[in-house]
PDB file of N, CA and C in Angstrom:
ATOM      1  N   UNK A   1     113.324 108.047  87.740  1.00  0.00           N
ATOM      2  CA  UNK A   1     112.335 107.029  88.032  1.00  0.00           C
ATOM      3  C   UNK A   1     111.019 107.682  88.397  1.00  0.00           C
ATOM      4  N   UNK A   2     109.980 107.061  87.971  1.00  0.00           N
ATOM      5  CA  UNK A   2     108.884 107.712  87.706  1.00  0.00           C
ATOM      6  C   UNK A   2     107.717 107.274  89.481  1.00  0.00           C
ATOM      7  N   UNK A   3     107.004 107.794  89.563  1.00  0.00           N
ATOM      8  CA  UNK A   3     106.296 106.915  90.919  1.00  0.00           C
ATOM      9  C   UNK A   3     105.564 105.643  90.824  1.00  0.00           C
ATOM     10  N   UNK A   4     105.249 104.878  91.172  1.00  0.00           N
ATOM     11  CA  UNK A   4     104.170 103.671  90.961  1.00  0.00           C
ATOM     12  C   UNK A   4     102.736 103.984  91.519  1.00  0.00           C
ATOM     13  N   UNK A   5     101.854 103.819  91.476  1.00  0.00           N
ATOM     14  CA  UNK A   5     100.478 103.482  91.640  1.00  0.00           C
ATOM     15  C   UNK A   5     100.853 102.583  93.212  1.00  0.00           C
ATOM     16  N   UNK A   6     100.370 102.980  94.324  1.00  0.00           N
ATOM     17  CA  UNK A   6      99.791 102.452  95.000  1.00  0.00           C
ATOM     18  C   UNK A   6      98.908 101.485  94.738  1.00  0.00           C
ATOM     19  N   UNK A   7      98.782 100.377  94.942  1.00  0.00           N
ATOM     20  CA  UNK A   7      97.786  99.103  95.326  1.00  0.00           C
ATOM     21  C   UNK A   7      97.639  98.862  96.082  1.00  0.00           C
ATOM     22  N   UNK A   8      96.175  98.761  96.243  1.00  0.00           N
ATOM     23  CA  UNK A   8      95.431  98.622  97.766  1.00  0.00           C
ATOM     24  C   UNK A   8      94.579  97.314  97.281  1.00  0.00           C
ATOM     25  N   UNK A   9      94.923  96.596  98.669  1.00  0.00           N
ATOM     26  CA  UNK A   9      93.163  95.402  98.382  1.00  0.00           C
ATOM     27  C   UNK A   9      92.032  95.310  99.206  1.00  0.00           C
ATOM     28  N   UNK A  10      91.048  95.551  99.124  1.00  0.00           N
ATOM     29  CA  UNK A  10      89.939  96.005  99.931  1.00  0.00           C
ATOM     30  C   UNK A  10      89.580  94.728 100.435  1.00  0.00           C
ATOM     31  N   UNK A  11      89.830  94.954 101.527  1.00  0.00           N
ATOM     32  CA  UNK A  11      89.535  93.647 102.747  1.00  0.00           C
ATOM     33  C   UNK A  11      88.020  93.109 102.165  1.00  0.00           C
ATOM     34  N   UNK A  12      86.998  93.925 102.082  1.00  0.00           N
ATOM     35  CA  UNK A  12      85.844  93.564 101.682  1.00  0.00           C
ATOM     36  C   UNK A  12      85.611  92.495 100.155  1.00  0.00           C
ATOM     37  N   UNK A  13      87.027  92.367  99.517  1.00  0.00           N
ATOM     38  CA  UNK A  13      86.867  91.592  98.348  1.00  0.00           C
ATOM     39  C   UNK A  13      87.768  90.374  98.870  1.00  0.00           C
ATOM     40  N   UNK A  14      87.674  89.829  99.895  1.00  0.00           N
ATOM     41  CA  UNK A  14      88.879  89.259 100.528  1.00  0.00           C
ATOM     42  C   UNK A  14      88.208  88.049 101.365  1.00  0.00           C
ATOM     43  N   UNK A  15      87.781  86.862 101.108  1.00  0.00           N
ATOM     44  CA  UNK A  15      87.449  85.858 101.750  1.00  0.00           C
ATOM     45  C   UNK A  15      88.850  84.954 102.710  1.00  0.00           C
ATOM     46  N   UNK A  16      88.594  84.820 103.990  1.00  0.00           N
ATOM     47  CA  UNK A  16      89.583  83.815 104.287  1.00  0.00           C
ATOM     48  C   UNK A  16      89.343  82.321 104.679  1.00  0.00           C
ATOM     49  N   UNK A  17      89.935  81.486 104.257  1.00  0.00           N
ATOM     50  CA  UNK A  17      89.341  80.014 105.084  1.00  0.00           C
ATOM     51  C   UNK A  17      90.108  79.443 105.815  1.00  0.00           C
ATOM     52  N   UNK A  18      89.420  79.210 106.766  1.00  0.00           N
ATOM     53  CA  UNK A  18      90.429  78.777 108.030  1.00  0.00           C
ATOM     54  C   UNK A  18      89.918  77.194 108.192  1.00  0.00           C
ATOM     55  N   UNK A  19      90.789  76.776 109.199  1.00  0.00           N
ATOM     56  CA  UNK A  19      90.934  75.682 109.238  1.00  0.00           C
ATOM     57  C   UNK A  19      91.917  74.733 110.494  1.00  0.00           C
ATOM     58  N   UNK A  20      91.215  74.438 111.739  1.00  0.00           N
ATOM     59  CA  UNK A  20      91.911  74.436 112.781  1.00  0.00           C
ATOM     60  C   UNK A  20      91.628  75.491 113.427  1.00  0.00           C
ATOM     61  N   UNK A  21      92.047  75.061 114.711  1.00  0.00           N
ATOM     62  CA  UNK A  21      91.744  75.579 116.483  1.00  0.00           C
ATOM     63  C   UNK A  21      93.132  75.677 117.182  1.00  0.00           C
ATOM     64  N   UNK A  22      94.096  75.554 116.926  1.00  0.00           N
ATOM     65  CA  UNK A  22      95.219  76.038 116.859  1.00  0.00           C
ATOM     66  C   UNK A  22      95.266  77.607 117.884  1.00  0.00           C
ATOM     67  N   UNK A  23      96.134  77.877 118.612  1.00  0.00           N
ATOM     68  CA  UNK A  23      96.474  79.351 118.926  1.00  0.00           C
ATOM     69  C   UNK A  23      96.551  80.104 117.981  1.00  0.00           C
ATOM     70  N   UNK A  24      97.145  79.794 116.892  1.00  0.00           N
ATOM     71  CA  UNK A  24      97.477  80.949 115.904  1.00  0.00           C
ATOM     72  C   UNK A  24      96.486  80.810 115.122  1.00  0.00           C
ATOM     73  N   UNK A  25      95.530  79.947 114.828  1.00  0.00           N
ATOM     74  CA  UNK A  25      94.278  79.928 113.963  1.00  0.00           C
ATOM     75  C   UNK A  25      93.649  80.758 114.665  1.00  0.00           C
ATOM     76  N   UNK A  26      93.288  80.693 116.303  1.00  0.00           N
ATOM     77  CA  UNK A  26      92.396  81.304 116.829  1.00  0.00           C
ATOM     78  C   UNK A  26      92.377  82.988 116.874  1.00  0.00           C
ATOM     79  N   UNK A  27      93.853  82.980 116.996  1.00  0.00           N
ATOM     80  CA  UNK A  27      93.952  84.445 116.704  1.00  0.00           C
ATOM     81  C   UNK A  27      93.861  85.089 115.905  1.00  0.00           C
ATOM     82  N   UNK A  28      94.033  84.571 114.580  1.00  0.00           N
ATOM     83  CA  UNK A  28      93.716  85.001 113.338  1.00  0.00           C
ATOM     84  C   UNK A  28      92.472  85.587 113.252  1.00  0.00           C
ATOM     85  N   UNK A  29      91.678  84.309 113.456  1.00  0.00           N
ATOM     86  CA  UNK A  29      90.449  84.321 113.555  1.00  0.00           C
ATOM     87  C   UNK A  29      90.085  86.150 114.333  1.00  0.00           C
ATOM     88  N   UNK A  30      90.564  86.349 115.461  1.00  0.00           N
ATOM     89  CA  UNK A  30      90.297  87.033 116.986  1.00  0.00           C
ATOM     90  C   UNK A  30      90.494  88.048 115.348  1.00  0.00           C
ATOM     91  N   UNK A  31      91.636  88.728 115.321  1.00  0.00           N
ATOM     92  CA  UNK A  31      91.980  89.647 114.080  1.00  0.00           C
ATOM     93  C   UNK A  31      91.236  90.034 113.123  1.00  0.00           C
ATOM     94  N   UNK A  32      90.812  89.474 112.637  1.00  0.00           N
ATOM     95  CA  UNK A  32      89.599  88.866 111.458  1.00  0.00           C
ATOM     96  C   UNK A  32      88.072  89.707 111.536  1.00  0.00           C
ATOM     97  N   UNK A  33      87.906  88.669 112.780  1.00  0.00           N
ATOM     98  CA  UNK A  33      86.410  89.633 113.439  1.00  0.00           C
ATOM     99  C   UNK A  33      86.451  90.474 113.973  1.00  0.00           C
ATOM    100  N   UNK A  34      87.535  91.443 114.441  1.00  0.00           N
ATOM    101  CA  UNK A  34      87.367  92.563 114.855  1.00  0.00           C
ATOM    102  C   UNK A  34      88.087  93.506 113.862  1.00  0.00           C
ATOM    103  N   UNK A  35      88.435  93.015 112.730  1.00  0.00           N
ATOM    104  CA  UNK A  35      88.815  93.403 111.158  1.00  0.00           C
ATOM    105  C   UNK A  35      87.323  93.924 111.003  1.00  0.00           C
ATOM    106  N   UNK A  36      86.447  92.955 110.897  1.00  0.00           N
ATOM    107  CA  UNK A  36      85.239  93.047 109.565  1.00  0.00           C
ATOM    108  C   UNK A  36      85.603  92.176 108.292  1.00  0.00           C
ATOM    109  N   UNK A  37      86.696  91.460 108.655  1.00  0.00           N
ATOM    110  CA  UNK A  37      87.159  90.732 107.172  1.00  0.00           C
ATOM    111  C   UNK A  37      86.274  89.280 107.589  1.00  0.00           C
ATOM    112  N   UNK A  38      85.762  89.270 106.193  1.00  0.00           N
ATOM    113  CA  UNK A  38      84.931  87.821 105.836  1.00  0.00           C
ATOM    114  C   UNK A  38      86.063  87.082 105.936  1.00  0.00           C
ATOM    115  N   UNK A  39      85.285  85.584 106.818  1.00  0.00           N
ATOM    116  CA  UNK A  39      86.138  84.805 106.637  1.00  0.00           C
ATOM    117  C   UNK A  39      85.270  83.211 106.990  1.00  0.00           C
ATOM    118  N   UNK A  40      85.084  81.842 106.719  1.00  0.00           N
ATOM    119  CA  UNK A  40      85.146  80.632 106.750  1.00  0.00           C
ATOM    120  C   UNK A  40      85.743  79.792 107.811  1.00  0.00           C
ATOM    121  N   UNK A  41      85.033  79.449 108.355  1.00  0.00           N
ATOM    122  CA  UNK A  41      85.865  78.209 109.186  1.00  0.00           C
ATOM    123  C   UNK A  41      85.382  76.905 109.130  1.00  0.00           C
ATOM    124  N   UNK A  42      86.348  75.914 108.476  1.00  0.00           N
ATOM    125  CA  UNK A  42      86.018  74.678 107.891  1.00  0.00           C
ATOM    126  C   UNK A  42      85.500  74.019 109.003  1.00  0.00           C
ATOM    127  N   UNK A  43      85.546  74.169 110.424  1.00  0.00           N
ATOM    128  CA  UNK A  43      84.980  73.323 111.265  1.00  0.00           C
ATOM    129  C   UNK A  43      83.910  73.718 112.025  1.00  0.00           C
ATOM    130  N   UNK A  44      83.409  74.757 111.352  1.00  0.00           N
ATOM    131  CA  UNK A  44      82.225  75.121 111.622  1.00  0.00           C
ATOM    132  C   UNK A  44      80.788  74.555 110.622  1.00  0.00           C
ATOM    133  N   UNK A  45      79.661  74.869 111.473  1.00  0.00           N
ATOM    134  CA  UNK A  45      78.999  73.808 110.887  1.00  0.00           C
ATOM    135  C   UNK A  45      78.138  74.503 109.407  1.00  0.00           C
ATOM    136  N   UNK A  46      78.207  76.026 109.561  1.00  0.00           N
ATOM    137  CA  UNK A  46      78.245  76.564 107.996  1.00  0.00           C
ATOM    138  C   UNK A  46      79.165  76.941 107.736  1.00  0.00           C
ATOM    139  N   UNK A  47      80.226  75.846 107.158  1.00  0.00           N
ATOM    140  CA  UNK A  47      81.170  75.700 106.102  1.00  0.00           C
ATOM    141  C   UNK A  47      81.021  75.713 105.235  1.00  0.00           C
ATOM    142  N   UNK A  48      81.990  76.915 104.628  1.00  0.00           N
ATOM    143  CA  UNK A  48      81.869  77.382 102.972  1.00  0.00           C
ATOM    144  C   UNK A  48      82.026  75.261 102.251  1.00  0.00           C
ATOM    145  N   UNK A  49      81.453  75.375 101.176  1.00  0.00           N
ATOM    146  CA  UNK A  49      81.587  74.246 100.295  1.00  0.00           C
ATOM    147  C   UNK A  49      81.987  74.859  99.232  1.00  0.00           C
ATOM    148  N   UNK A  50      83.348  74.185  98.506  1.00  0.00           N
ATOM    149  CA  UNK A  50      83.923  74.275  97.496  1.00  0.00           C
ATOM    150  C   UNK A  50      83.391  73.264  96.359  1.00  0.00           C
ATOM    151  N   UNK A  51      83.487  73.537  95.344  1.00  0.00           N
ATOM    152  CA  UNK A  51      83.400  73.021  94.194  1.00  0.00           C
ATOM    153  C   UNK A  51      85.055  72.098  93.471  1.00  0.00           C
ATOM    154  N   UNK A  52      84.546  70.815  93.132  1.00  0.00           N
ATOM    155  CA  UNK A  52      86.004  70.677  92.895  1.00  0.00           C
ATOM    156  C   UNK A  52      86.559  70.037  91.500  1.00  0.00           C
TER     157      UNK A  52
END
């Protein structure tokens, strides 16, 4: 058996959308921003807008 290629996904190509205030939303969230990972929160008042 031969090796595989590692795959990596670069947080930086990586949008998240959140949604809710929840403990576990919030923490996500907490994770997130001290990631550097982009991310959306629908109940914020610049909320990503989708196309539909």
């Amino acid at each position: 058996m031969g090796l595989k290629a590692k795959k990596t996904i670069n947080p930086s190509h990586l949008i998240f959308l959140l949604g809710g205030h929840d403990l576990e939303m919030v923490e996500i969230r907490n994770i997130l921003e001290y990631k550097g990972v982009s991310f959306h929160d629908n109940n914020k008042s610049n909320n990503l807008k989708l196309n539909k």
